[in-house]
Protein backbone atom coordinates (compact mmCIF):
# COMPACT_ATOMS: atom_id res chain seq x y z
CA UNK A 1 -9.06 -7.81 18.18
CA UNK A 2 -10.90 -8.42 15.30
CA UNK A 3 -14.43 -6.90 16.14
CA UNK A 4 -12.23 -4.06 17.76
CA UNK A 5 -10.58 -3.50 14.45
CA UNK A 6 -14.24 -3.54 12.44
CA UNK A 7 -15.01 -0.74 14.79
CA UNK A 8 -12.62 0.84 14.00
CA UNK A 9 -12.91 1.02 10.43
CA UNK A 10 -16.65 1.68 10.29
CA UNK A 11 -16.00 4.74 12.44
CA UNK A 12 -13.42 5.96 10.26
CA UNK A 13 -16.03 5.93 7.29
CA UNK A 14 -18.49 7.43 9.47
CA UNK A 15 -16.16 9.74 10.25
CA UNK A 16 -14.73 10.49 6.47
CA UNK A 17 -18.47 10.85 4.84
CA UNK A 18 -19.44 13.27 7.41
CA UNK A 19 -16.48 15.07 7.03
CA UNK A 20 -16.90 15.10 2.80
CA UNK A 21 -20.49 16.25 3.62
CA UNK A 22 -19.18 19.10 5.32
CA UNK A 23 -16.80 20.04 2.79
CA UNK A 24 -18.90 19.36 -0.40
CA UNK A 25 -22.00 21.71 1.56
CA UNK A 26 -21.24 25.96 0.98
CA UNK A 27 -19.79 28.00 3.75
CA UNK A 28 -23.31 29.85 4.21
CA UNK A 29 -26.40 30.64 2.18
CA UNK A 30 -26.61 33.56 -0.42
CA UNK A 31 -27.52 36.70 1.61
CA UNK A 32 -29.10 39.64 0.43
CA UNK A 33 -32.34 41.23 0.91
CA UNK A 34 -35.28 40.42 -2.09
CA UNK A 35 -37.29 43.24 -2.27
CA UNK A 36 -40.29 42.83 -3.99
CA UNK A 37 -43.78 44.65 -5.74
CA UNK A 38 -46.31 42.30 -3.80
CA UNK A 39 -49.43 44.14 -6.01
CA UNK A 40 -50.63 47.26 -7.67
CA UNK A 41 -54.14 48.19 -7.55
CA UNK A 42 -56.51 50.88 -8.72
CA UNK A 43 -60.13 52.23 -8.81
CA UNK A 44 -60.35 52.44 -12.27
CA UNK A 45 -60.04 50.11 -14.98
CA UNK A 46 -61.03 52.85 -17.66
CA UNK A 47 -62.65 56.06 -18.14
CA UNK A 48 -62.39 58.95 -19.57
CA UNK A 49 -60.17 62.36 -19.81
CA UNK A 50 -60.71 63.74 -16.71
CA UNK A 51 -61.05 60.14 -14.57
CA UNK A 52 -59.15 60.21 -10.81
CA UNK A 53 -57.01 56.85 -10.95
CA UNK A 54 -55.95 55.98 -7.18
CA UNK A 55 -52.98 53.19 -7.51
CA UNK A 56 -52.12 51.56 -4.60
CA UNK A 57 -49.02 49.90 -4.64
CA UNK A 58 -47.54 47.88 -1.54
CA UNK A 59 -43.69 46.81 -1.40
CA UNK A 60 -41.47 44.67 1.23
CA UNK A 61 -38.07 43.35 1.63
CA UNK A 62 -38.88 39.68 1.67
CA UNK A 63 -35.43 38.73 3.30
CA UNK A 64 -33.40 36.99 4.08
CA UNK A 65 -31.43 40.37 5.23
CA UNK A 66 -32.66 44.01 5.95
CA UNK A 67 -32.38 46.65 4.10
CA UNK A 68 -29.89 48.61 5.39
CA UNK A 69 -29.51 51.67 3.52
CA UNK A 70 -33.03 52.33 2.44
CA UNK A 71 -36.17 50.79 0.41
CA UNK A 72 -37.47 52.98 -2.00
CA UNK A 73 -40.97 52.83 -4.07
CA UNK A 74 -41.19 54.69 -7.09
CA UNK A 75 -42.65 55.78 -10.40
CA UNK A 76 -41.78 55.92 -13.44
CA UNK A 77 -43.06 55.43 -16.90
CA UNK A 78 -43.70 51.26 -18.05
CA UNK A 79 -40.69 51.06 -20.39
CA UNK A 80 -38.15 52.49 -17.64
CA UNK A 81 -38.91 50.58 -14.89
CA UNK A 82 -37.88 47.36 -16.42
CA UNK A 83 -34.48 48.44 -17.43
CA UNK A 84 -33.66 50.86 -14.74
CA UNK A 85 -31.58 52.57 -13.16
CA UNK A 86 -34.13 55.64 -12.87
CA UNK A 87 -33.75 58.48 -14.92
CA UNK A 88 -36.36 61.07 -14.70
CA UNK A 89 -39.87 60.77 -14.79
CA UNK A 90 -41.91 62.27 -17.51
CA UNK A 91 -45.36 63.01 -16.61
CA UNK A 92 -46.10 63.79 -20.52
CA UNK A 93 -45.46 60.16 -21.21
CA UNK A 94 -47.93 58.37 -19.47
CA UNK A 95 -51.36 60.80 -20.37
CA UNK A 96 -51.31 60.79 -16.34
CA UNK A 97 -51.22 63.56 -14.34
CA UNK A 98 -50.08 62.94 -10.60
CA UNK A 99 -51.95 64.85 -8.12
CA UNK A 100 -50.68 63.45 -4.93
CA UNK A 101 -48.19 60.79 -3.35
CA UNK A 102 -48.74 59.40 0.03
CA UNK A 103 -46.23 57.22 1.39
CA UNK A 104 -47.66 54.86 4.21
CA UNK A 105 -45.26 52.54 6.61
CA UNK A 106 -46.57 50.25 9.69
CA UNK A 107 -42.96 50.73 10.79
CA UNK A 108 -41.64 47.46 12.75
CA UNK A 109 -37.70 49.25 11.95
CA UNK A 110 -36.91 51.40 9.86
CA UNK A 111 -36.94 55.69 9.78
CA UNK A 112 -39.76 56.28 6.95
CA UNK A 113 -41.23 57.43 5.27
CA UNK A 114 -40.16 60.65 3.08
CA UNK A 115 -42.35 61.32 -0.09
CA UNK A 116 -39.78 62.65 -2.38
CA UNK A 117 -42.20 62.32 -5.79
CA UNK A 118 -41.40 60.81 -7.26
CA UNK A 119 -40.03 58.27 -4.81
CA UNK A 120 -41.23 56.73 -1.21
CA UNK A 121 -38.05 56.64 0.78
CA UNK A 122 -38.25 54.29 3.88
CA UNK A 123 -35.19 53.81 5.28
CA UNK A 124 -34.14 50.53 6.77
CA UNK A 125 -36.76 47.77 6.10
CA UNK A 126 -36.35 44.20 7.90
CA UNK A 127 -38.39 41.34 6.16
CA UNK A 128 -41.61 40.87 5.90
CA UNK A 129 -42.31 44.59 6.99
CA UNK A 130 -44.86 45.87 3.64
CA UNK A 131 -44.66 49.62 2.70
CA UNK A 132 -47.39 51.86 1.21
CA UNK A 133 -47.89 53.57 -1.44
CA UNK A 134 -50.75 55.94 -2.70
CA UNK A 135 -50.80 57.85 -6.33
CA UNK A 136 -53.57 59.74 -7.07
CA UNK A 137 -53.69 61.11 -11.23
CA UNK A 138 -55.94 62.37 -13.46
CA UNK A 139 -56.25 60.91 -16.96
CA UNK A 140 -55.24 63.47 -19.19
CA UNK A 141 -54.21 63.57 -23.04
CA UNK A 142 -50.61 63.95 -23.38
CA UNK A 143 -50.10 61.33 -26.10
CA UNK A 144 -52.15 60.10 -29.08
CA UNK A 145 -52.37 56.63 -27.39
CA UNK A 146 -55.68 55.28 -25.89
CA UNK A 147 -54.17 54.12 -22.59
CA UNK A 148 -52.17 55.27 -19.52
CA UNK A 149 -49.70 52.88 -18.45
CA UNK A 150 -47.47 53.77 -15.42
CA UNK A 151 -44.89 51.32 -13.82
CA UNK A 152 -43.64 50.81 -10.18
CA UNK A 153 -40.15 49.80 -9.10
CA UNK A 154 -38.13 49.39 -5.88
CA UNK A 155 -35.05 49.81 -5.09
CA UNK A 156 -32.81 50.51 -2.42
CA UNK A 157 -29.76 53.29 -2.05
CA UNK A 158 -26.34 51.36 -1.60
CA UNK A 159 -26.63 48.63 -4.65
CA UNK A 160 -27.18 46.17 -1.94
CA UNK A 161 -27.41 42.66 -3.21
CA UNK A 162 -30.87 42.13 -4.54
CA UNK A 163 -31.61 38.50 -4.66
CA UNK A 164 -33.98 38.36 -7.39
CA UNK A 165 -34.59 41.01 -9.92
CA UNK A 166 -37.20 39.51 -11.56
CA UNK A 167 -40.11 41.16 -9.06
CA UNK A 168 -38.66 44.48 -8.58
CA UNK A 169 -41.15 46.11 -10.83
CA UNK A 170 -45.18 45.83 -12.06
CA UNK A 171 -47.15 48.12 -14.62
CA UNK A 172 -50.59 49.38 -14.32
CA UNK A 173 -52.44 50.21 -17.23
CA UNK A 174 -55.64 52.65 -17.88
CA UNK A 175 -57.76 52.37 -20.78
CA UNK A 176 -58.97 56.16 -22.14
CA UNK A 177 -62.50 56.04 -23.19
C-alpha cells in the first residue's frame, strides 16, 4: 500500500508541474506580420548636377503572418520616413528629380504590383516573398545643400500589427560634386 501510495503522490506532482507549466506559458505567440527594408542600393555614390542615380530598394514581410491588406514601398524625403505616417512627397526637398518608378514582384501570393509614385502597392504579401523597387532621378539643385538624401519606408493599408518598427525605413544619400 505503501509503494502504491508513493505512486501516487509522485504522479500528482508530475501531474501539478505540468499543469503550472501550462498555465504560467501564453495562450499563443505575438502575431503580426514584420515587414521590413532588407537594402537600398544605387549606382552612384556622387556626382554631379545632372548624374542618373538608380536606387534599388527590395522589401518583404518577414512573418510570422501575411499581409493581408497590402505591402506598400515608398518614397519620401529622409526626415519623413522615420516619423511617418506619409504626408506628401516633395521632390524640391531632396535636389532629386524622379524620372521613373518600376515596381517589380516574383509573386508567390499576392495581386501586385501598382506603381502609384510615389508608392509600390503589392497587395497581399506572405513571408519571405521580397518586392522590388526601381527609382531612377537626376541630381538636380533644388536646395543649397551638397547632398541628396531620399528615404524608403513600408507600410501596409489596414494598420495591421507591425511587429517591429524599428526596420520599416532606410535613407540613401548622394553626395553633389
Amino acid at each position: 500500500m505503501r509503494d502504491g501510495r508513493l505512486v501516487w503522490v509522485r504522479s500528482l506532482t508530475a501531474f501539478t508541474v505540468v499543469a503550472l507549466i501550462a498555465m504560467a506559458a501564453p495562450a499563443h505567440a505575438a502575431s503580426g506580420a514584420d515587414m521590413r527594408i532588407d537594402r537600398v542600393t544605387t549606382n552612384v555614390t556622387a556626382g554631379p548636377l545632372g548624374t542618373k542615380v538608380v536606387f534599388k530598394i527590395v522589401a518583404e514581410d518577414v512573418g510570422p503572418d501575411p499581409i493581408t491588406s497590402s505591402l506598400d514601398v515608398y518614397y519620401d524625403e529622409a526626415r519623413d520616413v522615420r516619423t511617418g505616417p506619409f504626408n506628401g512627397f516633395d521632390e524640391s526637398a531632396v535636389n532629386l528629380r524622379i524620372d521613373r518608378e518600376e515596381c517589380f514582384w516574383d509573386g508567390f501570393g499576392g495581386v501586385g504590383p501598382s506603381a502609384d509614385t510615389p508608392f509600390c502597392e503589392f497587395g497581399e504579401a506572405v513571408p519571405g516573398d521580397p518586392v522590388f523597387v526601381k527609382i531612377v532621378a537626376t541630381l538636380v539643385a533644388n536646395t543649397h545643400a551638397h547632398i541628396a538624401t531620399l528615404g524608403f519606408a513600408v507600410q501596409n493599408e489596414s494598420g495591421e500589427l507591425d511587429l517591429d518598427l524599428s526596420n520599416n525605413w532606410a535613407v540613401s544619400r548622394i553626395h553633389i560634386t
